[in-house]
C-alpha atoms as a PDB file:
ATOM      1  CA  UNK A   1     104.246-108.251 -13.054  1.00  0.00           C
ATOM      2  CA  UNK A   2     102.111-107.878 -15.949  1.00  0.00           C
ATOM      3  CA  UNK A   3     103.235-108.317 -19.718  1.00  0.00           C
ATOM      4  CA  UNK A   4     102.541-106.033 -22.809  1.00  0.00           C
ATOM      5  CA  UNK A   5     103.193-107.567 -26.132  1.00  0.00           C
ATOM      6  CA  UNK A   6     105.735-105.785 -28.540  1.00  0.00           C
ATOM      7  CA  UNK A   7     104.070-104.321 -31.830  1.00  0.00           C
ATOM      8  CA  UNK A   8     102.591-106.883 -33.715  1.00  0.00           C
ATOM      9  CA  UNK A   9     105.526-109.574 -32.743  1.00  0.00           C
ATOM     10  CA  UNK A  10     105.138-112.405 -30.609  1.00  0.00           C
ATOM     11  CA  UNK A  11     107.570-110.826 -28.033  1.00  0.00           C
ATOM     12  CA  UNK A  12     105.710-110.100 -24.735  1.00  0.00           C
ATOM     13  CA  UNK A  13     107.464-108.378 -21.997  1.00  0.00           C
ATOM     14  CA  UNK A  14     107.114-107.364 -18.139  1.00  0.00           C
ATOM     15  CA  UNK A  15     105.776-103.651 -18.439  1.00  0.00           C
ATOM     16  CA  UNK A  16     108.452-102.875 -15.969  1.00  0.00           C
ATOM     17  CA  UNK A  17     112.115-103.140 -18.205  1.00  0.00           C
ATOM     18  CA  UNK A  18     116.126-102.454 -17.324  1.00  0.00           C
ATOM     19  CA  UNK A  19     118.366 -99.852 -19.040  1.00  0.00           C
ATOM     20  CA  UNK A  20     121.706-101.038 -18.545  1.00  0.00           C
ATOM     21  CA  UNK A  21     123.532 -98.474 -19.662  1.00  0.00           C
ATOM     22  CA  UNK A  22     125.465 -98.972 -16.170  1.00  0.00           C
ATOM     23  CA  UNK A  23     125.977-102.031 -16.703  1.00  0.00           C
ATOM     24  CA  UNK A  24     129.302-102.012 -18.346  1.00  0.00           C
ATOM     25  CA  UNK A  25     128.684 -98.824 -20.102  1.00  0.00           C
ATOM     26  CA  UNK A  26     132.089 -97.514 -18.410  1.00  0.00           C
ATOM     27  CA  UNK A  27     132.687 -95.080 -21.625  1.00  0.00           C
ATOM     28  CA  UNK A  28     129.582 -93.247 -19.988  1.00  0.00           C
ATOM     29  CA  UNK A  29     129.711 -93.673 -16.600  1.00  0.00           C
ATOM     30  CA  UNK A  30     132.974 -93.709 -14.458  1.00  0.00           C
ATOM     31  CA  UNK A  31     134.283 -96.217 -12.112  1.00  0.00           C
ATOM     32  CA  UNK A  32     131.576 -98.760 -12.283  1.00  0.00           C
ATOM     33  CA  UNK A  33     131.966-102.218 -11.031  1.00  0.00           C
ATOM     34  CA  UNK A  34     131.073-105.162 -13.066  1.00  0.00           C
ATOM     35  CA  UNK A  35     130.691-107.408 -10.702  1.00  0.00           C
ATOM     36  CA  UNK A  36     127.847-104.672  -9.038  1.00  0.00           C
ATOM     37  CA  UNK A  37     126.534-104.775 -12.711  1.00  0.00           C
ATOM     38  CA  UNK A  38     126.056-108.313 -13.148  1.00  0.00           C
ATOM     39  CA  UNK A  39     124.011-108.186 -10.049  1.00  0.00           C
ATOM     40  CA  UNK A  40     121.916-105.348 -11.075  1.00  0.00           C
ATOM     41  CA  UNK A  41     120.571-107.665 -13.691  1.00  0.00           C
ATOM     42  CA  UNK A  42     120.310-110.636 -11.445  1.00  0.00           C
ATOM     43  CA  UNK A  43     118.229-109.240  -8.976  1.00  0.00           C
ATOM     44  CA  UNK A  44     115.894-107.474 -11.948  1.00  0.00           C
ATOM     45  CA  UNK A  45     115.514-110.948 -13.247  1.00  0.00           C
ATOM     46  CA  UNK A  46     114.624-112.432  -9.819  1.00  0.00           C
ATOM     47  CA  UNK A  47     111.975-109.577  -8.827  1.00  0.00           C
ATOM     48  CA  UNK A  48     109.958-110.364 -12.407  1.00  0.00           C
ATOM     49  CA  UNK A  49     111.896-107.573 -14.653  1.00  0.00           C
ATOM     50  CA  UNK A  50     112.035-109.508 -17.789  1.00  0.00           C
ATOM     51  CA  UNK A  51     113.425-106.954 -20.422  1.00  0.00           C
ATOM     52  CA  UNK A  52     116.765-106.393 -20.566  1.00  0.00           C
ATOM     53  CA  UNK A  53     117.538-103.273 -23.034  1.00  0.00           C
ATOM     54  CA  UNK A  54     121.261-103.161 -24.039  1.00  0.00           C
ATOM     55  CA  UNK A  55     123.032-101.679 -26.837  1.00  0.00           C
ATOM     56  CA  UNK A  56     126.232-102.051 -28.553  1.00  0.00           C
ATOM     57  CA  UNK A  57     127.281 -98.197 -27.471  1.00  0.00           C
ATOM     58  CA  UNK A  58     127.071 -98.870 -23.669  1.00  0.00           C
ATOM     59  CA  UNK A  59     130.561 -99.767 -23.350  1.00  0.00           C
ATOM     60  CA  UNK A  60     131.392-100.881 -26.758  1.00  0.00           C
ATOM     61  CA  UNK A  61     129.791-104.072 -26.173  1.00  0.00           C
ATOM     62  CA  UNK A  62     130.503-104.480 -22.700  1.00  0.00           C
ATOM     63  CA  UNK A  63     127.178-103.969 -21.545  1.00  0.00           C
ATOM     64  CA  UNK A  64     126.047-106.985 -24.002  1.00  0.00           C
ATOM     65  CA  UNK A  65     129.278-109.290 -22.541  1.00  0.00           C
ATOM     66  CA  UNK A  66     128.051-108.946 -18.999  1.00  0.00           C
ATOM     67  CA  UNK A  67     124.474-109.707 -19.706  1.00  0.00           C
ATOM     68  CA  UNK A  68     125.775-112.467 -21.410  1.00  0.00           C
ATOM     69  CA  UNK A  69     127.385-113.730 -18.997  1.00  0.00           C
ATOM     70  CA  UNK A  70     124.375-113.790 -16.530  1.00  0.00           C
ATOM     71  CA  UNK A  71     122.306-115.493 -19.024  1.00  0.00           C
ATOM     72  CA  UNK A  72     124.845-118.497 -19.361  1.00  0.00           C
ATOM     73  CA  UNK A  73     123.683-119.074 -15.538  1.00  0.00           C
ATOM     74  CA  UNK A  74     122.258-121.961 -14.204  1.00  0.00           C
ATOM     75  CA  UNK A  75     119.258-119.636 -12.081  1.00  0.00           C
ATOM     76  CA  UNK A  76     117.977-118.329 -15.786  1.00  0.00           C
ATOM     77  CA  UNK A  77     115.922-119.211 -18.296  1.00  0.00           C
ATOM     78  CA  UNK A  78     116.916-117.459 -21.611  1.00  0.00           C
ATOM     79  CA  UNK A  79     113.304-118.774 -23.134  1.00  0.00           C
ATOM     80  CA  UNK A  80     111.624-116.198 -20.325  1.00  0.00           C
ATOM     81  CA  UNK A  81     114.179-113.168 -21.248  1.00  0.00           C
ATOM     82  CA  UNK A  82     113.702-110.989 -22.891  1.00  0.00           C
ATOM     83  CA  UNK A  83     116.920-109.233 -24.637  1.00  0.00           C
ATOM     84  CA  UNK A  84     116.484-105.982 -26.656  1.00  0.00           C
ATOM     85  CA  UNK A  85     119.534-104.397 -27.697  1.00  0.00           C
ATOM     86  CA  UNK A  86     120.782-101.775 -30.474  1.00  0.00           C
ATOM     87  CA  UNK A  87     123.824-100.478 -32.656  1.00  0.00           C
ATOM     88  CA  UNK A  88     124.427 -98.155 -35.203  1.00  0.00           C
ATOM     89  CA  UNK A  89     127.921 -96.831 -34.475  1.00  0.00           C
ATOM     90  CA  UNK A  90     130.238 -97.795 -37.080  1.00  0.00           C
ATOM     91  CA  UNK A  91     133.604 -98.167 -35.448  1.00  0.00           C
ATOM     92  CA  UNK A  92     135.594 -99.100 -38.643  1.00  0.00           C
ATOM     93  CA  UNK A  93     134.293 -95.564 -39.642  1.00  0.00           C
ATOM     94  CA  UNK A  94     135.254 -93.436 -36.379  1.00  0.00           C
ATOM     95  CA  UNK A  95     131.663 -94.104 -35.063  1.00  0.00           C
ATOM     96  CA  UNK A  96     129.484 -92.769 -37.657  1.00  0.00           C
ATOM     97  CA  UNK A  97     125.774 -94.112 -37.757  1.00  0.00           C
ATOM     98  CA  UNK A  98     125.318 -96.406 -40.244  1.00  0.00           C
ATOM     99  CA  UNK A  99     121.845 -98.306 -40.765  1.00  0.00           C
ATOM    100  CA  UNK A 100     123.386 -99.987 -44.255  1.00  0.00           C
ATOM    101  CA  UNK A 101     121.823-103.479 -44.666  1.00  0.00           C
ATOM    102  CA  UNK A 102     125.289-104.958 -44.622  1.00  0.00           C
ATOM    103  CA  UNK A 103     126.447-102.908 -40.924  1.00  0.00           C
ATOM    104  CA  UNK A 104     123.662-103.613 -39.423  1.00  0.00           C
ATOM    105  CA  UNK A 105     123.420-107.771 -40.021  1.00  0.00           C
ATOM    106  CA  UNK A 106     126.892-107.825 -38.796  1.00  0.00           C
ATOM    107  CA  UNK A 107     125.638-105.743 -35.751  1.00  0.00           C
ATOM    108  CA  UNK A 108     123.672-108.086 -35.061  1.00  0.00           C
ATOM    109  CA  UNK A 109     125.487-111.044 -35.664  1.00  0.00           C
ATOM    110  CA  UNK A 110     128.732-109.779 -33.221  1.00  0.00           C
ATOM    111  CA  UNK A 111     125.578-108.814 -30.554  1.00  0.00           C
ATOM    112  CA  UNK A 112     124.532-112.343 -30.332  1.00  0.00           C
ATOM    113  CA  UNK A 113     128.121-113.415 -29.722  1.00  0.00           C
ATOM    114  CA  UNK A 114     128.573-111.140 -27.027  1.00  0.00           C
ATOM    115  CA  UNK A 115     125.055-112.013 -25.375  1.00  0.00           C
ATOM    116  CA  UNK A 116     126.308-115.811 -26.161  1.00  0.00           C
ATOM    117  CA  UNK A 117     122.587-116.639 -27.631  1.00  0.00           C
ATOM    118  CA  UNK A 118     121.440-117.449 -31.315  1.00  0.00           C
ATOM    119  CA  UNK A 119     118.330-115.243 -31.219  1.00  0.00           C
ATOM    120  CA  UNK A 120     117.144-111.155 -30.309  1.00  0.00           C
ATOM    121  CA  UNK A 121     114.073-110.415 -29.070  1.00  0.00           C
ATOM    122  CA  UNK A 122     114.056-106.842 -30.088  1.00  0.00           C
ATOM    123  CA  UNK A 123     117.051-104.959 -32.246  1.00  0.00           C
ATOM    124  CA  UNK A 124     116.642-101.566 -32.672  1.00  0.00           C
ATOM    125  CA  UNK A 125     118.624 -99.177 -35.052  1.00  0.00           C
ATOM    126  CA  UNK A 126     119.867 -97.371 -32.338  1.00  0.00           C
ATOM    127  CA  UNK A 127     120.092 -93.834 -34.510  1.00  0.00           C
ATOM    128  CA  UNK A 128     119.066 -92.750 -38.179  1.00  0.00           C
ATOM    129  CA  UNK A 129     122.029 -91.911 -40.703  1.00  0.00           C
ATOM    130  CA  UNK A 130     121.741 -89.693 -42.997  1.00  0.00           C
ATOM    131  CA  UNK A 131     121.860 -91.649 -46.350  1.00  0.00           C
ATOM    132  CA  UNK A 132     120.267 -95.433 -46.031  1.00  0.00           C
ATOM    133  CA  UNK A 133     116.641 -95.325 -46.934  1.00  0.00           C
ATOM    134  CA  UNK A 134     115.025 -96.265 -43.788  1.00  0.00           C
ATOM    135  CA  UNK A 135     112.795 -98.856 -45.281  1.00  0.00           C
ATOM    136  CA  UNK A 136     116.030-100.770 -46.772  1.00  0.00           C
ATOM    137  CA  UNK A 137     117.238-100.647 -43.575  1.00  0.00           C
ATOM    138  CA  UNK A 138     114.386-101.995 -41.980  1.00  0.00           C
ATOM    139  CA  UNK A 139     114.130-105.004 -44.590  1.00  0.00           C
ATOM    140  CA  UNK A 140     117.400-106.006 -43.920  1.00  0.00           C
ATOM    141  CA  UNK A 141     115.838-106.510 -40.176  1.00  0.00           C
ATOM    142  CA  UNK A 142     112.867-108.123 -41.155  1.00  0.00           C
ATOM    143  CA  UNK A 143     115.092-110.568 -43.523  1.00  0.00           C
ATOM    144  CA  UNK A 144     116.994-111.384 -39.950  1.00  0.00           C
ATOM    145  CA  UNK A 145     113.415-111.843 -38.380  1.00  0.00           C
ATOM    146  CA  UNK A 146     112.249-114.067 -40.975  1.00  0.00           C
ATOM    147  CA  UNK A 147     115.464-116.103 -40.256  1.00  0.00           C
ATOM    148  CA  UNK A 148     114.904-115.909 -36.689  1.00  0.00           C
ATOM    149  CA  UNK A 149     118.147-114.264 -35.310  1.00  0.00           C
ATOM    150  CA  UNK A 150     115.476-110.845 -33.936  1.00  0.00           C
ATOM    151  CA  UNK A 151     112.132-111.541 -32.928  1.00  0.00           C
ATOM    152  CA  UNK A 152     110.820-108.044 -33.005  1.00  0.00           C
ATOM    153  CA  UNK A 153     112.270-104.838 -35.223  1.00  0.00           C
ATOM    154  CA  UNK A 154     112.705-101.320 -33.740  1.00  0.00           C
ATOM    155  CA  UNK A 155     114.125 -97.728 -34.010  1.00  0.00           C
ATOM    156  CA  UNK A 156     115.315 -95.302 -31.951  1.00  0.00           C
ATOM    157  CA  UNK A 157     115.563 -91.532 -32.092  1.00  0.00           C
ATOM    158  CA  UNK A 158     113.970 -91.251 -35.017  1.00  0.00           C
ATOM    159  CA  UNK A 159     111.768 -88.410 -36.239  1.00  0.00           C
ATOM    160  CA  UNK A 160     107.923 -88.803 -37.058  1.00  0.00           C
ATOM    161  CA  UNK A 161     108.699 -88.836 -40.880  1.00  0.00           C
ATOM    162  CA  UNK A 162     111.821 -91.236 -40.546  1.00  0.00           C
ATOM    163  CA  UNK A 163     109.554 -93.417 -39.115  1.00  0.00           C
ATOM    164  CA  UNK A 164     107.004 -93.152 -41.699  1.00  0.00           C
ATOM    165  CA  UNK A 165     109.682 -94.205 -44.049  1.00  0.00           C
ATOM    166  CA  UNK A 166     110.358 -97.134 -42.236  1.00  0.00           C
ATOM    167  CA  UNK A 167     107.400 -98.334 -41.318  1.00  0.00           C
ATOM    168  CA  UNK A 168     106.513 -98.194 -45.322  1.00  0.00           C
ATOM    169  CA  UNK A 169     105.799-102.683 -45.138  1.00  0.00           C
ATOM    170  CA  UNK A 170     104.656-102.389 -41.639  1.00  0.00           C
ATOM    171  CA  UNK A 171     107.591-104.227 -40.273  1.00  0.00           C
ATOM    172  CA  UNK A 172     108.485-101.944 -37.345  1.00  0.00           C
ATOM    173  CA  UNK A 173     107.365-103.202 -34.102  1.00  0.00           C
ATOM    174  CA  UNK A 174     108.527-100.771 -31.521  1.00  0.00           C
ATOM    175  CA  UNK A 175     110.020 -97.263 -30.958  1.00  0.00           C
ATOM    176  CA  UNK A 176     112.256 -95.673 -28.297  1.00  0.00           C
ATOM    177  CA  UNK A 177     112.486 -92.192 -27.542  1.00  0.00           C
ATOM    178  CA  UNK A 178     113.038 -89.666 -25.245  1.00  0.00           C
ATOM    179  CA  UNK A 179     109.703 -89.198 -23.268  1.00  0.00           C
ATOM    180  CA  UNK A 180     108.925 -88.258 -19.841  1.00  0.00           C
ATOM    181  CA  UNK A 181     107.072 -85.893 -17.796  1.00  0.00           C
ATOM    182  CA  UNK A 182     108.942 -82.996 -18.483  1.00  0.00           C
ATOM    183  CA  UNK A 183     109.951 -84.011 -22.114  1.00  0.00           C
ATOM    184  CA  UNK A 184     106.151 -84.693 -23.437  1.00  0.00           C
ATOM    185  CA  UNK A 185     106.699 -83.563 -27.472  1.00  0.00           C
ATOM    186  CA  UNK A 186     105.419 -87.023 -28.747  1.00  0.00           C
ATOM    187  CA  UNK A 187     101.619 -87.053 -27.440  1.00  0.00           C
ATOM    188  CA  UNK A 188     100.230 -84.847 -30.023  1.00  0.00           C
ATOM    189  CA  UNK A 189     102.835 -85.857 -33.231  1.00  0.00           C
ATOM    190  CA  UNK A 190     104.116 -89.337 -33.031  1.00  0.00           C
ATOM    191  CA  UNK A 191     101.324 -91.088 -30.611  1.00  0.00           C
ATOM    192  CA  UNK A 192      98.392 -90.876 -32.891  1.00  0.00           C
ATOM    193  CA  UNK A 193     100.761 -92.175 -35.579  1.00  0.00           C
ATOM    194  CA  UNK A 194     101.888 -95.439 -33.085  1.00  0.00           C
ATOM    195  CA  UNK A 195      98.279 -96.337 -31.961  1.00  0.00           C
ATOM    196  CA  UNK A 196      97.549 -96.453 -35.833  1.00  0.00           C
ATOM    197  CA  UNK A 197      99.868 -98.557 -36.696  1.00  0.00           C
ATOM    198  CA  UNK A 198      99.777-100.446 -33.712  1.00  0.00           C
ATOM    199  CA  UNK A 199     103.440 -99.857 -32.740  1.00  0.00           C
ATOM    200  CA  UNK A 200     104.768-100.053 -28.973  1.00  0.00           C
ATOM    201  CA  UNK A 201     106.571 -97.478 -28.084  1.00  0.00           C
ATOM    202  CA  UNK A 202     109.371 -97.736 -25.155  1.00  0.00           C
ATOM    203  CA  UNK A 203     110.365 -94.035 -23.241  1.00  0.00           C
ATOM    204  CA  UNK A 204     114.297 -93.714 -21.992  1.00  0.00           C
ATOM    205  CA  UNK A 205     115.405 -91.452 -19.554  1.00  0.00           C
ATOM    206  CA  UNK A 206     112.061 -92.149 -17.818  1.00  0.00           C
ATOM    207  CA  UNK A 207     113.189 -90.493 -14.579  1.00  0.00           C
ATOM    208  CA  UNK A 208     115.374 -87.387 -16.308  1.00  0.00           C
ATOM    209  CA  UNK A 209     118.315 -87.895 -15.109  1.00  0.00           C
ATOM    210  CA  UNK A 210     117.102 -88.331 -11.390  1.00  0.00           C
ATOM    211  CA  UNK A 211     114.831 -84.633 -11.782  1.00  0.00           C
ATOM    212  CA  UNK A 212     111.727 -86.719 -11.026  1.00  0.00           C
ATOM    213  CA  UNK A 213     113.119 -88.538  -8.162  1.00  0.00           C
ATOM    214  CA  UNK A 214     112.815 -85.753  -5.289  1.00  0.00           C
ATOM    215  CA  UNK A 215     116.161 -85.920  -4.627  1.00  0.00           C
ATOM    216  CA  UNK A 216     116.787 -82.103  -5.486  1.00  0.00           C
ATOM    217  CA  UNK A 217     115.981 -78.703  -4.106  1.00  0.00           C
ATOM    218  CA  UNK A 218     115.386 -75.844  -5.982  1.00  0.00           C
ATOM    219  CA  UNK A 219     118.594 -74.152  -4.265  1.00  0.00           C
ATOM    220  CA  UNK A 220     120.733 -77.363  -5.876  1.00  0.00           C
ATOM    221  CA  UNK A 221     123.524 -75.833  -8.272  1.00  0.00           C
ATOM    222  CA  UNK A 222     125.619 -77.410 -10.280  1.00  0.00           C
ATOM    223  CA  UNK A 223     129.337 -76.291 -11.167  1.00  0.00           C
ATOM    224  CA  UNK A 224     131.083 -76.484 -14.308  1.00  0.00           C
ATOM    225  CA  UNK A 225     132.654 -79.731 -14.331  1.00  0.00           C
ATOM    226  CA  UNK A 226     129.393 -81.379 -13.729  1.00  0.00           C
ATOM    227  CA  UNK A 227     127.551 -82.575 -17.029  1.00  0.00           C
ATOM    228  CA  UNK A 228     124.149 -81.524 -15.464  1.00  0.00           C
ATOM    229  CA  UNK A 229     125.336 -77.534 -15.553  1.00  0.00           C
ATOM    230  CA  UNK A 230     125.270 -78.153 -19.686  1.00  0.00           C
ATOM    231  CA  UNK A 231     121.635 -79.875 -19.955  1.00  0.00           C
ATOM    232  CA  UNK A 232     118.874 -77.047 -19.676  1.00  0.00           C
ATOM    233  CA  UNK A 233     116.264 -78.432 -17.472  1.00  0.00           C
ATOM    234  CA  UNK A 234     119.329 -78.037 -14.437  1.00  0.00           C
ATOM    235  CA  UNK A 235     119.190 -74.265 -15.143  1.00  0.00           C
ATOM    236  CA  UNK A 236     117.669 -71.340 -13.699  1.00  0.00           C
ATOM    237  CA  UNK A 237     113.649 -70.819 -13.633  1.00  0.00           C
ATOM    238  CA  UNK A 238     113.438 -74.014 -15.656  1.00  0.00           C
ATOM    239  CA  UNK A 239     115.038 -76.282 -12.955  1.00  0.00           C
ATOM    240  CA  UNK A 240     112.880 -74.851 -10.257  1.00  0.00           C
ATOM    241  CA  UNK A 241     109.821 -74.773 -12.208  1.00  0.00           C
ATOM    242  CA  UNK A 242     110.821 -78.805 -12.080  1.00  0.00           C
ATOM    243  CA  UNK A 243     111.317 -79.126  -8.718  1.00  0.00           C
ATOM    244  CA  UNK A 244     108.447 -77.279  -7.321  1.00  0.00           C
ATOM    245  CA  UNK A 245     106.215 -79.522  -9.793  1.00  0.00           C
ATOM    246  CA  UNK A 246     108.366 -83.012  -8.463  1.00  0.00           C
ATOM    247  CA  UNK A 247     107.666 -81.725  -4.487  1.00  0.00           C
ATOM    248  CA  UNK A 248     103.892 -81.532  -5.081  1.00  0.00           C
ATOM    249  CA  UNK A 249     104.585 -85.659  -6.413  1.00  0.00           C
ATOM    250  CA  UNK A 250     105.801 -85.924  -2.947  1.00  0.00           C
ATOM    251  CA  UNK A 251     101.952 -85.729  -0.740  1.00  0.00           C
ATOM    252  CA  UNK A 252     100.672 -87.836  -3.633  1.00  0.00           C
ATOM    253  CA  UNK A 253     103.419 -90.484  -3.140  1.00  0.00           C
ATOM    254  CA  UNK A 254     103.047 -89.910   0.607  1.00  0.00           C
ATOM    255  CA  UNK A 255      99.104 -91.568   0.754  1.00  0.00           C
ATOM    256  CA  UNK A 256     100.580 -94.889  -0.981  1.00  0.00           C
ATOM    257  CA  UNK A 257     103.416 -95.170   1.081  1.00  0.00           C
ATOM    258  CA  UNK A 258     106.301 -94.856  -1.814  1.00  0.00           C
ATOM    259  CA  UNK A 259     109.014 -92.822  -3.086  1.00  0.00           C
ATOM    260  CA  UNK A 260     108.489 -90.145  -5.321  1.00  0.00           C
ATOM    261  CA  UNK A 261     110.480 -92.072  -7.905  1.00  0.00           C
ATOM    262  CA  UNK A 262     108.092 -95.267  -7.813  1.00  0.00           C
ATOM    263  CA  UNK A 263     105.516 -93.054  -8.195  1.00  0.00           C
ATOM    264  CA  UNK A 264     106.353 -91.764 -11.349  1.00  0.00           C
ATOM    265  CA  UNK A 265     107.220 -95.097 -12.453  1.00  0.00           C
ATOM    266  CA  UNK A 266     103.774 -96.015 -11.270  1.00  0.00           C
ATOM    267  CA  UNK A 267     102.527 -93.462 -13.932  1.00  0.00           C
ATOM    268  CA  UNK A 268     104.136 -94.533 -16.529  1.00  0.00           C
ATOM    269  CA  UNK A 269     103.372 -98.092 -15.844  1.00  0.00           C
ATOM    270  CA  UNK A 270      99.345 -97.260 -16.188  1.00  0.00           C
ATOM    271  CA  UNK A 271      99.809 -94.829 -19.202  1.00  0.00           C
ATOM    272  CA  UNK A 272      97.989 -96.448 -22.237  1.00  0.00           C
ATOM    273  CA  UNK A 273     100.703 -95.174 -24.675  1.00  0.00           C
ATOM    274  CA  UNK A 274     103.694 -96.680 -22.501  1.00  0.00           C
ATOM    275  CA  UNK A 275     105.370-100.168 -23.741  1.00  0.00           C
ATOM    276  CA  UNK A 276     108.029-100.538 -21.664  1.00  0.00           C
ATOM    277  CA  UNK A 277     109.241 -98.685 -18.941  1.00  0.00           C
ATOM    278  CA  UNK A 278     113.331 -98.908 -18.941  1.00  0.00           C
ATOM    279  CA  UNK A 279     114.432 -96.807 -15.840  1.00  0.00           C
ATOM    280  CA  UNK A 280     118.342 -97.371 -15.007  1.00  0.00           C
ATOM    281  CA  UNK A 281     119.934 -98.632 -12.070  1.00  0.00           C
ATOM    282  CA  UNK A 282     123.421 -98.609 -10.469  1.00  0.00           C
ATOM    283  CA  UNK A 283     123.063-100.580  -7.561  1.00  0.00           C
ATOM    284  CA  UNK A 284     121.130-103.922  -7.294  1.00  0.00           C
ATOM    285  CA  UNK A 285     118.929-101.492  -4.188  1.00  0.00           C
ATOM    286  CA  UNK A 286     117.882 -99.241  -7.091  1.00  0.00           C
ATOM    287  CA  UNK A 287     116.287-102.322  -8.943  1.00  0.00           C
ATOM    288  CA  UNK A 288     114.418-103.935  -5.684  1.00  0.00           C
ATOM    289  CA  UNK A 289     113.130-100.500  -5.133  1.00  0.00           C
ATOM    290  CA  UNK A 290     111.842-100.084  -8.660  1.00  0.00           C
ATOM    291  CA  UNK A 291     110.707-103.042  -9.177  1.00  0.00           C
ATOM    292  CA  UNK A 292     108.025-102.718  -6.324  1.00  0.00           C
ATOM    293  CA  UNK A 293     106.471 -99.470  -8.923  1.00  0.00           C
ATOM    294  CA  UNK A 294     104.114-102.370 -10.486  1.00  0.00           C
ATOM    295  CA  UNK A 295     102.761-103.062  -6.958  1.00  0.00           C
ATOM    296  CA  UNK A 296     101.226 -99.470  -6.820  1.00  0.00           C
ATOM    297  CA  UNK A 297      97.610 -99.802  -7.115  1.00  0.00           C
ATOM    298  CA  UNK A 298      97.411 -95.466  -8.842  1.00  0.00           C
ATOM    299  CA  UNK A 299      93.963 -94.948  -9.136  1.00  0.00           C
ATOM    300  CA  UNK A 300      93.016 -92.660 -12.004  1.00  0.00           C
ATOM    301  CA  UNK A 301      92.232 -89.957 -10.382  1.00  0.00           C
ATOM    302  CA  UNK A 302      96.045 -89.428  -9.384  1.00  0.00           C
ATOM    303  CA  UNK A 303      96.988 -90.533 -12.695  1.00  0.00           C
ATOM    304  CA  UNK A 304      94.985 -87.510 -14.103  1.00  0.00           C
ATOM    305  CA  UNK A 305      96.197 -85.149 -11.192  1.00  0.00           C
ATOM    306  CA  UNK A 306      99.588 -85.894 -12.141  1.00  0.00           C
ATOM    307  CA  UNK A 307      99.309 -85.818 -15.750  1.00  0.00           C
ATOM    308  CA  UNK A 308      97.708 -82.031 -15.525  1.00  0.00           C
ATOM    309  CA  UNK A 309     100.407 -80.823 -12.897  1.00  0.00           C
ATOM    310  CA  UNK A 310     103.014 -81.481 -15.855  1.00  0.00           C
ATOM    311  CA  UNK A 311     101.070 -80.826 -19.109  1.00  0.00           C
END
């Protein structure tokens, strides 16, 4: 699988990443099963997935216990892992973000004790409060780099101009946002700003929340009780504009033998802008099958055809 190197650091990582979010993250997802968890990473691990993004919110730590736990065994090298994990909820202070020097070195010292390892490859400040200059924030980071307990310095969710402000000593490596082919804001405001400054930036929710999977029809409703009738792009004209977009994927996906899902992964994967991919995964299946996205030889013709179909 081939590796992209992180900003300016000296982290390089598979293109092809993990959110584990459902791993452990059982304040967001219910009934999950650990022990199905710690397998999800395994088998990412053993089909050339190398990043591992984590964060303190995905089960208040949980997420980072299990992946620590995997890491202790004997089948892994933590040298050839790559661990990128954030925080910014203050629990002392009923969750607030806080991205004070002092919060976030402690974030970062309980993360390592969770992942049981003395170093980060990435650490993100997971979300932007509203009263730490950003660049403070960010030197506190670089001060932890320096001292080698992070490798690489990120943000996440923040706007172009909170960005700007923390990128003021060019210490910010990497960015994660929302980004996807039906959430495409970033090309013509923050891209330009990352290829400037040569910063890598890392899309979540990748897939939408399974919209870009083929899994729906445009008849699909969802009732009240289901957290998809709240989010927009489920809705009306919107969520069949979506869907009749995702089944013309479907003959595309059809001539190199995939799923629709690997094919979008196989987009991102050969988009210049892309650092990272991090799609989810629930079941170890989900991983194999996602995995095999950085097999797909796209040729650029079908990367343009799908590019235009969702501009």
């Amino acid at each position: 699988m081939s590796e992209v190197q992180i900003g300016k650091s000296s982290v390089y990582a598979s293109k092809l990443g993990l959110g584990t979010n459902a791993v452990g993250g059982h304040n967001l997802y219910p009934n999950l099963d650990e022990e199905v968890g710690k397998e999800v990473i395994r088998t990412a691990l053993r089909n050339g997935i190398t990043l591992l993004d984590t964060a303190f919110s995905y089960g208040r730590g949980r997420s980072e216990e299990l992946i620590g736990e995997v890491l202790q065994e004997e089948e892994f090298d933590r040298s050839k892992i790559i661990v990128a994990s954030k925080a910014a909820h203050d629990m002392s202070n009923g969750g607030v973000f806080n991205n004070s020097p002092e919060f976030l070195k402690k974030a970062v010292e309980e993360s390592l004790e969770r992942l049981q390892t003395d170093y980060l490859d990435i650490f993100y400040i997971h979300f932007p409060d509203e009263s730490t200059p950003k660049n403070e924030a960010v030197a506190a980071l670089y001060e932890l780099k320096q001292a080698g307990k992070i490798k690489a310095i990120g943000v996440s969710n923040f706007s172009l101009e909170q960005l700007k402000e923390a990128n003021q000593d060019g210490h910010v490596d990497v960015i994660e946002e929302r980004y996807s082919l039906i959430h495409r804001e970033h090309e013509n405001t923050l891209f330009p700003y990352l290829r400037e400054e040569q910063i890598s930036f890392v899309p979540y929710y990748p897939l939408d929340s399974g919209l870009l999977t083929g899994k729906y029809e445009q008849e699909a409703t969802f009732d009240d009780s289901d957290l998809r009738s709240k989010n927009p792009d489920f809705k009306g004209e919107r969520f069949k504009e979506i869907i009749g977009k995702v089944n013309q994927l479907k003959p595309i996906a059809e001539q190199y033998n995939v799923s629709v899902t690997q094919l979008v992964l196989a987009w991102y994967l050969k988009h210049p802008m892309m650092g990272v991919v991090i799609p989810g995964a629930k079941n170890p299946k989900q991983v194999e099958a996602n995995s095999k996205a950085s097999d797909i030889p796209l040729s650029q013709e079908d990367f343009d055809k799908i590019d235009q179909l969702f501009q």
